[in-house]
N, C-alpha and C. Protein backbone atom coordinates (compact mmCIF):
# COMPACT_ATOMS: atom_id res chain seq x y z
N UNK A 1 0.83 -1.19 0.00
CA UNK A 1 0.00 0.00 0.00
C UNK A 1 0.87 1.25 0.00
N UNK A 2 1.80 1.61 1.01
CA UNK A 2 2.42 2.41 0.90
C UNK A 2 3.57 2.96 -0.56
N UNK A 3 3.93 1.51 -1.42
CA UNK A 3 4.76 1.99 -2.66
C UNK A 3 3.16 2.61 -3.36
N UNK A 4 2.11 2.09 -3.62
CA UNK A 4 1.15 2.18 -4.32
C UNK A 4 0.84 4.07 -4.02
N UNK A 5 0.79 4.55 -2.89
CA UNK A 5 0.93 6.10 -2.63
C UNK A 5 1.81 6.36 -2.58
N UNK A 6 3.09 6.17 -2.49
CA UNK A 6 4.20 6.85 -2.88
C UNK A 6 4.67 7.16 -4.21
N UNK A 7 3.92 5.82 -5.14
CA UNK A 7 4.02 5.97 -6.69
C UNK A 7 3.19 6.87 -7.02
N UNK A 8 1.82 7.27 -6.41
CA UNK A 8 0.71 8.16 -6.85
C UNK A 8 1.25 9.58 -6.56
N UNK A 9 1.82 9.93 -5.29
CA UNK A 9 2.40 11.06 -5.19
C UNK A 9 3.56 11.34 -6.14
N UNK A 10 4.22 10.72 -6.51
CA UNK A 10 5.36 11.03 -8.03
C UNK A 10 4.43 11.15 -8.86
N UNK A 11 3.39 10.48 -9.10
CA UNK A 11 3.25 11.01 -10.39
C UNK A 11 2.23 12.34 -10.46
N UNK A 12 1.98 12.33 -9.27
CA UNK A 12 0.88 13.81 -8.78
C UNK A 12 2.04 14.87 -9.08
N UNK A 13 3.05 14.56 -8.20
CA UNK A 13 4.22 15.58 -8.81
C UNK A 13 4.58 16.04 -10.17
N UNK A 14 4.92 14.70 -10.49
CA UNK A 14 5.40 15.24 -12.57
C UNK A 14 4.47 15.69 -13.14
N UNK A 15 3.20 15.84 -12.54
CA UNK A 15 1.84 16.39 -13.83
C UNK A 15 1.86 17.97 -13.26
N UNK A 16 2.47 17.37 -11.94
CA UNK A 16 2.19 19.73 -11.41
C UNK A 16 3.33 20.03 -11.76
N UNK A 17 4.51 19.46 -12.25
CA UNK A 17 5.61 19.65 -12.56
C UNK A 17 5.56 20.26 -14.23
N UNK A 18 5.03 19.31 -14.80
CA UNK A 18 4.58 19.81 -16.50
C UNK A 18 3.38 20.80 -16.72
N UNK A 19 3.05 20.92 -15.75
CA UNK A 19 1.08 21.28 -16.26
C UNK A 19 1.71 22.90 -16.45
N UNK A 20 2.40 23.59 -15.75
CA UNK A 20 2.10 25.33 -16.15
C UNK A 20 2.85 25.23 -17.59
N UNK A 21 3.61 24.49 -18.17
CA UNK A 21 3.99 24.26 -19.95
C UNK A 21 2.92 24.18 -20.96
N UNK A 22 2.12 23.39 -20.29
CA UNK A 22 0.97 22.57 -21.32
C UNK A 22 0.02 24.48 -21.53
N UNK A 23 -0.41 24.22 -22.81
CA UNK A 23 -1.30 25.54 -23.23
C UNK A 23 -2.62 25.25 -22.42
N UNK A 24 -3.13 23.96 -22.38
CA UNK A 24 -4.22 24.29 -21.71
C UNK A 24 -4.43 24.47 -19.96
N UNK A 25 -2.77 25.16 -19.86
CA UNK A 25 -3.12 25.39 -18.09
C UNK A 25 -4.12 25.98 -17.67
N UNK A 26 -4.52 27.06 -18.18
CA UNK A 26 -5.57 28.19 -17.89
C UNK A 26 -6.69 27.31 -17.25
N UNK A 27 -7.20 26.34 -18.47
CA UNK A 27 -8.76 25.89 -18.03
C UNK A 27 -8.12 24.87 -17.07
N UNK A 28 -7.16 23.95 -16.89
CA UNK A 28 -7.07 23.19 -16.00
C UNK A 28 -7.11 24.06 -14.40
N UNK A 29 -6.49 24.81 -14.03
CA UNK A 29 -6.29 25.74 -13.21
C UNK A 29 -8.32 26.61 -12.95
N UNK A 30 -8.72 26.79 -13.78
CA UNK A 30 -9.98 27.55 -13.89
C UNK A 30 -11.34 26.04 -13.16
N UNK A 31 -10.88 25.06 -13.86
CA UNK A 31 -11.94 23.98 -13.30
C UNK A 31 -11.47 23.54 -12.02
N UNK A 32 -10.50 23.94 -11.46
CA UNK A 32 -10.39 23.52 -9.97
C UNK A 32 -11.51 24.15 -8.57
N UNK A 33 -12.02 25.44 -9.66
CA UNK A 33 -12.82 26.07 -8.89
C UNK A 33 -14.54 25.41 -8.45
N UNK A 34 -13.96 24.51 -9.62
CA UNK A 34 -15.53 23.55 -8.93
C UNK A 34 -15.62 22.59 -7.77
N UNK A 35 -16.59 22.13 -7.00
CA UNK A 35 -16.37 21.35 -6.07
C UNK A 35 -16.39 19.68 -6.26
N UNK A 36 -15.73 19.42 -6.37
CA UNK A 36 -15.20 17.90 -6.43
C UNK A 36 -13.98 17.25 -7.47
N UNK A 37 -14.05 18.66 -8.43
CA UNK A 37 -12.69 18.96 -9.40
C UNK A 37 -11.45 19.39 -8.93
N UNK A 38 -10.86 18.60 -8.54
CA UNK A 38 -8.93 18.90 -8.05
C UNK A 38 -8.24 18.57 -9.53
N UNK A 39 -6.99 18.51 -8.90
CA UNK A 39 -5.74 18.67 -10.49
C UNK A 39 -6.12 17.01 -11.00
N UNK A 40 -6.11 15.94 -10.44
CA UNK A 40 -6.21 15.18 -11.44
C UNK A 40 -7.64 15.12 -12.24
N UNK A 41 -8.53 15.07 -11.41
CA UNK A 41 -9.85 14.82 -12.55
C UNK A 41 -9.98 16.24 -13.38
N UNK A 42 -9.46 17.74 -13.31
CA UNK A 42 -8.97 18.37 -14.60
C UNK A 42 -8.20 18.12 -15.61
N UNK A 43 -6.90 17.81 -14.64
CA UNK A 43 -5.67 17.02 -15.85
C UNK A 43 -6.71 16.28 -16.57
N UNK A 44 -7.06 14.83 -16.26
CA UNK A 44 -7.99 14.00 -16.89
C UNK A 44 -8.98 14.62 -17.77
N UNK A 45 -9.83 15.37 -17.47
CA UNK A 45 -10.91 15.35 -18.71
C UNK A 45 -10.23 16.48 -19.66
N UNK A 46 -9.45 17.30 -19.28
CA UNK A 46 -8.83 17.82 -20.57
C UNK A 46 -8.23 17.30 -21.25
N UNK A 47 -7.43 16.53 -21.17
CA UNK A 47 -6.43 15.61 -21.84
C UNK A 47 -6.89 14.72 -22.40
N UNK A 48 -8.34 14.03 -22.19
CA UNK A 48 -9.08 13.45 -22.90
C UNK A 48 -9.94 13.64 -23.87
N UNK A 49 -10.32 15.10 -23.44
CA UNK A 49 -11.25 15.76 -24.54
C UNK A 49 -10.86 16.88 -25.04
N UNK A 50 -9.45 17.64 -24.58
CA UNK A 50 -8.77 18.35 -24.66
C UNK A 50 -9.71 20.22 -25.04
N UNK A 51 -9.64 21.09 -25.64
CA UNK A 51 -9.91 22.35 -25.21
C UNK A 51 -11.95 22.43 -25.83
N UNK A 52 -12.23 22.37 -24.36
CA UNK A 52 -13.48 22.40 -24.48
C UNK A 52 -14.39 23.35 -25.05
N UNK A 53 -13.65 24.12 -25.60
CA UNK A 53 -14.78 25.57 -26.44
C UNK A 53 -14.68 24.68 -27.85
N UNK A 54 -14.08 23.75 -27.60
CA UNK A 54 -14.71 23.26 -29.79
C UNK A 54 -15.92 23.34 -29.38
N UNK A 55 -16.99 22.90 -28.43
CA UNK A 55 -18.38 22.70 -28.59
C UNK A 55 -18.93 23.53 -28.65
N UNK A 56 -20.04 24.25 -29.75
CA UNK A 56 -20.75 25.26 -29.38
C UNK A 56 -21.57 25.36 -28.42
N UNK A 57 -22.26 24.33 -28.02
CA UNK A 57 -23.06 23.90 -26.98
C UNK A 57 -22.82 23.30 -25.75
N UNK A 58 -22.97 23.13 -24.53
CA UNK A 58 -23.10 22.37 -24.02
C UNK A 58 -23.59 21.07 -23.86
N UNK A 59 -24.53 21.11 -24.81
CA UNK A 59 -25.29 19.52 -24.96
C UNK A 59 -24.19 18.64 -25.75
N UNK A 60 -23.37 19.42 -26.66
CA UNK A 60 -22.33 18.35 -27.80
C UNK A 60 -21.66 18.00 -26.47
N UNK A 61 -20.90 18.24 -25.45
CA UNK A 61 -19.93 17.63 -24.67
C UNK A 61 -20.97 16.55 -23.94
N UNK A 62 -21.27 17.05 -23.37
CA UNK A 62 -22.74 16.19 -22.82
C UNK A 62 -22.63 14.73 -23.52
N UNK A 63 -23.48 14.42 -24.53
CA UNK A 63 -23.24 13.84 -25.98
C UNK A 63 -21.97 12.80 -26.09
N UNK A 64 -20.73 13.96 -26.48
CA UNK A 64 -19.59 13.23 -26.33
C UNK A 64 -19.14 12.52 -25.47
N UNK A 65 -19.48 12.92 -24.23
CA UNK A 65 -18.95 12.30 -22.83
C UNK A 65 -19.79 10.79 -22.83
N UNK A 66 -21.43 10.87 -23.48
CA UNK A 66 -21.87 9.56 -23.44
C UNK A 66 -22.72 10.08 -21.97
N UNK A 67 -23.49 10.67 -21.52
CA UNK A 67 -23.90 11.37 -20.72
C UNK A 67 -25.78 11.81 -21.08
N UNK A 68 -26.04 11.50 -22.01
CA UNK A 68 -27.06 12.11 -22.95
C UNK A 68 -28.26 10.44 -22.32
N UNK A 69 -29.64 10.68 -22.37
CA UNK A 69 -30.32 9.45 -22.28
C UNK A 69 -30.55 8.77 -23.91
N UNK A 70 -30.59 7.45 -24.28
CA UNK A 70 -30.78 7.13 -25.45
C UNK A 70 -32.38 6.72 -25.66
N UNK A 71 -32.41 6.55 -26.88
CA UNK A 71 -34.13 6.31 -27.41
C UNK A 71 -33.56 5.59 -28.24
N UNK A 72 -35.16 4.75 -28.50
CA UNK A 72 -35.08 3.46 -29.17
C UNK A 72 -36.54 3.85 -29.61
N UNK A 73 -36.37 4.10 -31.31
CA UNK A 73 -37.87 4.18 -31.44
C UNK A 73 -38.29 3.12 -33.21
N UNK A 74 -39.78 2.99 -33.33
CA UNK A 74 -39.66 2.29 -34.12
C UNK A 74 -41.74 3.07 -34.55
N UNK A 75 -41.60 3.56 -35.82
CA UNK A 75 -42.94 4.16 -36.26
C UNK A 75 -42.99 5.05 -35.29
N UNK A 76 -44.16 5.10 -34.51
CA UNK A 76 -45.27 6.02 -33.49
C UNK A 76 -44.29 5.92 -32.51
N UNK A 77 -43.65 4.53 -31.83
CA UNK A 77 -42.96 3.86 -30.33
C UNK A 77 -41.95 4.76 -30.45
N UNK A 78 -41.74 5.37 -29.22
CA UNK A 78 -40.93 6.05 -28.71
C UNK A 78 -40.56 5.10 -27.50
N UNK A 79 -39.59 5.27 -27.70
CA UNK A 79 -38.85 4.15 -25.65
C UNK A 79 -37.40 5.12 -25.61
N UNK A 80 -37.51 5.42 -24.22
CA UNK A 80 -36.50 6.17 -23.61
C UNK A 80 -35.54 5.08 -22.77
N UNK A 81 -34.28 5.56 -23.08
CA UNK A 81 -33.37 4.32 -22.28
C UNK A 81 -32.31 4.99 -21.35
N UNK A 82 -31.58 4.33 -20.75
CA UNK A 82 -30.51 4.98 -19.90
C UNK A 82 -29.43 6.11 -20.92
N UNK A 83 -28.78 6.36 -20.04
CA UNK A 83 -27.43 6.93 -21.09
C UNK A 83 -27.06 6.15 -21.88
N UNK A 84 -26.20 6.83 -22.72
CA UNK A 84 -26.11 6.28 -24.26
C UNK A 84 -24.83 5.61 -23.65
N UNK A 85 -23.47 5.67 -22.71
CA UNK A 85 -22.26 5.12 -22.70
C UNK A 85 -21.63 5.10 -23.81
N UNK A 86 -21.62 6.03 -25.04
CA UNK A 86 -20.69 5.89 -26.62
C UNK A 86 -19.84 6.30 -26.13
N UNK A 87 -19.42 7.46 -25.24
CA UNK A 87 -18.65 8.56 -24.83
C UNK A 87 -17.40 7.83 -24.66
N UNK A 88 -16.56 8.54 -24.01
CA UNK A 88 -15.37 8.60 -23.48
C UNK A 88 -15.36 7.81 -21.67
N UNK A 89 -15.05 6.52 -21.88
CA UNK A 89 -15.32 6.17 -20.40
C UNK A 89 -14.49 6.43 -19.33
N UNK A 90 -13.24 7.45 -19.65
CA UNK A 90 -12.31 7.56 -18.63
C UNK A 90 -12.97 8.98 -17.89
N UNK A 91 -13.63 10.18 -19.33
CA UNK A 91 -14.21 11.44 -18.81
C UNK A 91 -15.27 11.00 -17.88
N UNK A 92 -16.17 10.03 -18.56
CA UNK A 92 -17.20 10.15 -17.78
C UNK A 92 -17.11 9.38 -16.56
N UNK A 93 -16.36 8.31 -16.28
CA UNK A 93 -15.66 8.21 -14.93
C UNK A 93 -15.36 9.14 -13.34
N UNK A 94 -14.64 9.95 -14.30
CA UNK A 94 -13.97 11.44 -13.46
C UNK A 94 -15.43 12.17 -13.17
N UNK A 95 -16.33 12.28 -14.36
CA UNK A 95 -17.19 13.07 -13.99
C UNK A 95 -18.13 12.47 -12.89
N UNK A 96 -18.22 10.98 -13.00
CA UNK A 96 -19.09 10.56 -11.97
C UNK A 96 -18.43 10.83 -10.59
N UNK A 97 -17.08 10.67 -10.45
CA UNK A 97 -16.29 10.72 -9.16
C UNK A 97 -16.31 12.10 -8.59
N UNK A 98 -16.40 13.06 -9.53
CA UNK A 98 -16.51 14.55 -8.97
C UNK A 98 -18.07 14.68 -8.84
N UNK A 99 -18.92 13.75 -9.11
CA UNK A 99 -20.46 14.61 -9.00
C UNK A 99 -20.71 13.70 -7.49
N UNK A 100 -20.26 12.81 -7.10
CA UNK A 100 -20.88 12.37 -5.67
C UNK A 100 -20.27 13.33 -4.78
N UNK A 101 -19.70 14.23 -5.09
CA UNK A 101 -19.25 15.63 -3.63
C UNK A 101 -20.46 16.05 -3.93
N UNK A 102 -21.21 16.56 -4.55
CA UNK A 102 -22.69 16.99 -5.09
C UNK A 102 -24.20 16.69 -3.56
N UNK A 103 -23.44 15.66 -3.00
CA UNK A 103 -24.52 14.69 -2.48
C UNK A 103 -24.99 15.96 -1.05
N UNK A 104 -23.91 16.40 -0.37
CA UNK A 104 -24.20 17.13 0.65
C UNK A 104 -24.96 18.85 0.18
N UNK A 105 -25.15 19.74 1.30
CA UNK A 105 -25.34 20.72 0.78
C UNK A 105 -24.32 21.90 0.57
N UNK A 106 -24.88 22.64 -0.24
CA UNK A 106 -23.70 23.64 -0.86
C UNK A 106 -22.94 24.41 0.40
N UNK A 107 -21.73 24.73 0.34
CA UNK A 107 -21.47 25.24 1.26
C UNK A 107 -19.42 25.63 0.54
N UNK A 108 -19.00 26.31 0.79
CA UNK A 108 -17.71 26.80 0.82
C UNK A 108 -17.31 26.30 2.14
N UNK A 109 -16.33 25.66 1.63
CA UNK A 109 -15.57 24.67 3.22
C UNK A 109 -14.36 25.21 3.48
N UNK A 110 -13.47 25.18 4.39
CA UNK A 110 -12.21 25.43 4.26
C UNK A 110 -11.48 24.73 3.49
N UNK A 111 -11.52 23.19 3.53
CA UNK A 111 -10.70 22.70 2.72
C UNK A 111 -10.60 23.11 0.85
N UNK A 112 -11.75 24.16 0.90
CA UNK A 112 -12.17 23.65 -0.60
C UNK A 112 -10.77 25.47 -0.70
N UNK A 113 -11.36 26.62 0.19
CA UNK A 113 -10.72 27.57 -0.12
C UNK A 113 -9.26 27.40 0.15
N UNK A 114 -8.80 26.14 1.10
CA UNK A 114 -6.93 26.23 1.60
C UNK A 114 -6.64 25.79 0.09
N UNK A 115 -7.22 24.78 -0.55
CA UNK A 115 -6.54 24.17 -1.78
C UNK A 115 -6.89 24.45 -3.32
N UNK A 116 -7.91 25.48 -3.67
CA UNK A 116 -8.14 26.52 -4.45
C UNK A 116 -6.84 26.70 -5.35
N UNK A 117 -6.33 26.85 -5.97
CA UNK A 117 -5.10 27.51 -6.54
C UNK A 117 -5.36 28.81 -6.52
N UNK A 118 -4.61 29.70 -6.50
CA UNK A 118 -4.36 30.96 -6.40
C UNK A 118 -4.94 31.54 -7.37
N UNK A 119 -5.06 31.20 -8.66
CA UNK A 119 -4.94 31.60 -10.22
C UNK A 119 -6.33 31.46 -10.55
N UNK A 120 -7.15 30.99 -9.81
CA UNK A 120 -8.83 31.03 -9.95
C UNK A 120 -9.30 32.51 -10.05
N UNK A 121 -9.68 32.78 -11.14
CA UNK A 121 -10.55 33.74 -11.37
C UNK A 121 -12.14 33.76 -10.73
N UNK A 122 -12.00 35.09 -10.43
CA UNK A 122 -13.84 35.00 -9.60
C UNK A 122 -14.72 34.73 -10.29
N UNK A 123 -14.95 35.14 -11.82
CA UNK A 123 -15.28 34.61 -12.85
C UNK A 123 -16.09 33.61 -12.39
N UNK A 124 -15.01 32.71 -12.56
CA UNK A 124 -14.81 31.15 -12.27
C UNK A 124 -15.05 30.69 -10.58
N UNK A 125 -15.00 31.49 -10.06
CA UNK A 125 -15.63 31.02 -8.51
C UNK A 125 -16.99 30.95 -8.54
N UNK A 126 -17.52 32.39 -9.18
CA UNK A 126 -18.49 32.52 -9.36
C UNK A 126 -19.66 31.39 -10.08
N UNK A 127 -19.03 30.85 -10.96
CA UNK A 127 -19.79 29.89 -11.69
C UNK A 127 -19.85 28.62 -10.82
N UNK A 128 -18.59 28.40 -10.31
CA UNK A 128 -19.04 27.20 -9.27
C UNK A 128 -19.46 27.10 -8.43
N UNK A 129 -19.90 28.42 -7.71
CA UNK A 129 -20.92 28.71 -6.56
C UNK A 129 -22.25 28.35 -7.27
N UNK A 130 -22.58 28.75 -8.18
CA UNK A 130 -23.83 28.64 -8.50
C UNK A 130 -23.72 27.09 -9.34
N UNK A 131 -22.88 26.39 -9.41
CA UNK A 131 -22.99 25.02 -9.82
C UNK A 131 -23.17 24.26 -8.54
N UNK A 132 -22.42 24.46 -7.63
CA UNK A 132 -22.98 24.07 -6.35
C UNK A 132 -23.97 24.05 -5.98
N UNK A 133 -24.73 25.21 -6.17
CA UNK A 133 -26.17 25.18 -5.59
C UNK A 133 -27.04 24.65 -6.54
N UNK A 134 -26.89 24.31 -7.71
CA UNK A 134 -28.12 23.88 -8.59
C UNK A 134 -27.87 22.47 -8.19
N UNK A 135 -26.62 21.68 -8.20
CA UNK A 135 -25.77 20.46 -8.25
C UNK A 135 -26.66 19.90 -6.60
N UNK A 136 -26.31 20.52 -6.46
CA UNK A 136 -26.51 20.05 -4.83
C UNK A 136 -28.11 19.97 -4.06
N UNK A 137 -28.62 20.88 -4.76
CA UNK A 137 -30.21 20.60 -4.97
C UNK A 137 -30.90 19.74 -5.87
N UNK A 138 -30.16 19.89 -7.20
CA UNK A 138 -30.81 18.40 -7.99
C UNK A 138 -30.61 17.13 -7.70
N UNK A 139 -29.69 16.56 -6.84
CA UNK A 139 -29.61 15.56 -6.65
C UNK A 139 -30.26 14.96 -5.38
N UNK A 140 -30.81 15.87 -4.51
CA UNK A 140 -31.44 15.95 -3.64
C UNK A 140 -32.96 16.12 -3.48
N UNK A 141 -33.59 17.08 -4.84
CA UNK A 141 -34.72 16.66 -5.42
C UNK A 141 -34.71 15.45 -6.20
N UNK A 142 -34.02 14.85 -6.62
CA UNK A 142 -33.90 13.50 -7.50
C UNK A 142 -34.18 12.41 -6.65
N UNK A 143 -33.43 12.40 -5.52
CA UNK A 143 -33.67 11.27 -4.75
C UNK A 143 -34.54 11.53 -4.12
N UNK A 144 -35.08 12.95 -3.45
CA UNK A 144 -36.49 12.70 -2.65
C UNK A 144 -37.74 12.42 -3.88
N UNK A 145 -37.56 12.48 -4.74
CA UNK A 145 -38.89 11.81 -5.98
C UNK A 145 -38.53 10.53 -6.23
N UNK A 146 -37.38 9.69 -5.38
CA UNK A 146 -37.58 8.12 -5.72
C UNK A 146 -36.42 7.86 -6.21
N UNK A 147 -35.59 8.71 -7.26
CA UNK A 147 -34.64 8.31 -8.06
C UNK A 147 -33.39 7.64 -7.20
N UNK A 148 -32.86 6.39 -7.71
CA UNK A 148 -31.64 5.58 -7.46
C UNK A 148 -30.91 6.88 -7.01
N UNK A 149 -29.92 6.73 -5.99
CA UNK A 149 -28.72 7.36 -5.78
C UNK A 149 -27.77 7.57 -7.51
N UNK A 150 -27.56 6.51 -7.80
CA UNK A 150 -26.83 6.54 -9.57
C UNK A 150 -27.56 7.35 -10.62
N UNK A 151 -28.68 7.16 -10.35
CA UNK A 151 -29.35 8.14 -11.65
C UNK A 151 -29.39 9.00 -10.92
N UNK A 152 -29.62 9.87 -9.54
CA UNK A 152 -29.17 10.92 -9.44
C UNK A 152 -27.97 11.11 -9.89
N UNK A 153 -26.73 10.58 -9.78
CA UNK A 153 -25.36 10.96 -9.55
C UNK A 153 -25.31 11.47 -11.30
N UNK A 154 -25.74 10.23 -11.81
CA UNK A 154 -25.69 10.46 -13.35
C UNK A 154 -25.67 11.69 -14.14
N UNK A 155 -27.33 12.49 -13.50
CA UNK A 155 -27.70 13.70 -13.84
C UNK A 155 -26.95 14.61 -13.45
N UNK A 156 -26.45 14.76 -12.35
CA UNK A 156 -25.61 15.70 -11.81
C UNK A 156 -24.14 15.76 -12.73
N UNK A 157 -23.78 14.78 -12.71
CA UNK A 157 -22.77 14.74 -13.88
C UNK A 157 -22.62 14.97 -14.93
N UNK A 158 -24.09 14.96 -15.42
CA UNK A 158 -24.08 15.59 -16.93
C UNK A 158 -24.04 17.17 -16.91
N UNK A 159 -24.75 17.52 -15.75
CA UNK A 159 -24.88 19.04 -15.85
C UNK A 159 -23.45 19.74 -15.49
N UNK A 160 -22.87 18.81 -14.55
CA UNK A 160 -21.60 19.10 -14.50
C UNK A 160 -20.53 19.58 -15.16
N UNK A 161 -20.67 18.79 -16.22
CA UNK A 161 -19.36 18.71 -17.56
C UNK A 161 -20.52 20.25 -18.50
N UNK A 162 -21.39 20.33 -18.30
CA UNK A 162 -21.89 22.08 -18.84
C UNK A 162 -21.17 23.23 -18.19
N UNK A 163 -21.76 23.09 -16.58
CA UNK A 163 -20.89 24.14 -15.93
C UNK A 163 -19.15 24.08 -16.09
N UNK A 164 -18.32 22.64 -16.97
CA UNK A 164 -16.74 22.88 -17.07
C UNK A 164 -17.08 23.72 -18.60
N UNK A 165 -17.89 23.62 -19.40
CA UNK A 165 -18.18 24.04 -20.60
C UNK A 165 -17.96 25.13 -20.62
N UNK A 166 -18.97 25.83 -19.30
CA UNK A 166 -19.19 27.00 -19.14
C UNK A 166 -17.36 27.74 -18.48
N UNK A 167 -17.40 27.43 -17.70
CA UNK A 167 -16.25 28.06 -17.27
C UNK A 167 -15.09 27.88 -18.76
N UNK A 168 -14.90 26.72 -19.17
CA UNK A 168 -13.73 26.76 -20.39
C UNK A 168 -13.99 28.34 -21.43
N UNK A 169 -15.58 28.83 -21.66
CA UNK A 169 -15.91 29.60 -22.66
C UNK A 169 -15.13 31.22 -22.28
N UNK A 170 -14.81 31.65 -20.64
CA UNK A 170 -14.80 32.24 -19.76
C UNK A 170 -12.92 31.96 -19.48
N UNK A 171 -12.94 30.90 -19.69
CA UNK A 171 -10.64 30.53 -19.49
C UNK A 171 -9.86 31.00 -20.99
N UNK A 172 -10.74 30.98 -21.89
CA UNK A 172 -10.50 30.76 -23.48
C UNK A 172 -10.21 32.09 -23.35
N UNK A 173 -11.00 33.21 -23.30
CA UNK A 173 -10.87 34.42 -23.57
C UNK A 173 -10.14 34.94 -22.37
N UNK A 174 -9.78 34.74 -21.37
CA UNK A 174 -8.65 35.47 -20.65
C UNK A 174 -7.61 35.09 -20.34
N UNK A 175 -7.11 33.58 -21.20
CA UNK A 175 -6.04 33.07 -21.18
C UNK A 175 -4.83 33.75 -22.27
């Protein structure tokens, strides 16, 4: 156990070691301002889907991530199904792992402001305050109407990877 975290801390190192080189520091640095987004699950979904303003929309990342519900229809029949899973299963991974902080209520913690990076724009605080509070109430109306803990988490995750959308549109232009 202990080589297994000592190997994780090297390599936590060499990515904070490379990351202010890489062009897309800005948004990596800018999505930390969300709550359950630290340096690796940024490193991660950028590097996987790399600079998130290609999408005009929020719904295309959505979509891409495999995050979207699928239909199955045939004539008149319409049938609604779970998420589609086409996506990217490492993003949408990360995104599920950052949307269960979602579960409690919104709140600015200390831990969240000691480990903040410096380089967060209010901008960008700003947007994750108010992702917090929508995040943190939908999943909480979800489950008091019945919904699985997972299909809450699900939803929250999709809206999630909007609000990184949102903030990337907001890193793009003041990077």
């Amino acid at each position: 156990m202990e080589q297994v975290e000592n190997r994780t801390k090297q390599l936590e190192a060499e990515i904070t070691r490379l990351l202010p080189d890489w062009s897309l520091y800005n948004l990596v640095i800018q999505l930390q301002a969300l709550r359950g987004v630290a340096l690796i699950v940024a490193v991660t979904v950028i590097a996987e889907i790399g600079d998130l303003t290609r999408f005009t929309h929020p719904r295309q990342i959505m979509a891409y991530v495999g995050l979207i519900p699928g239909e199955h229809s045939s004539g008149n029949h319409k049938h609604n199904t779970g998420i589609t899973k086409v996506g990217n299963i490492t993003v949408r991974r990360m995104m599920y792992e950052a949307a269960w902080s979602y579960r409690s209520n919104a709140k600015v913690g200390n831990w969240m402001l000691a480990h903040r990076p410096v380089e967060v724009t209010q901008h960008s605080i700003d947007i994750a305050w108010k992702a917090q509070q929508r995040l943190c109430f939908r999943y909480r109306s979800l489950v008091a109407k019945g919904k699985k803990s997972q299909v809450a988490i699900t939803a929250v995750a999709r809206e999630l990877i909007g609000f990184m959308w949102d903030i990337a549109q907001t890193a793009r232009t003041t990077s």
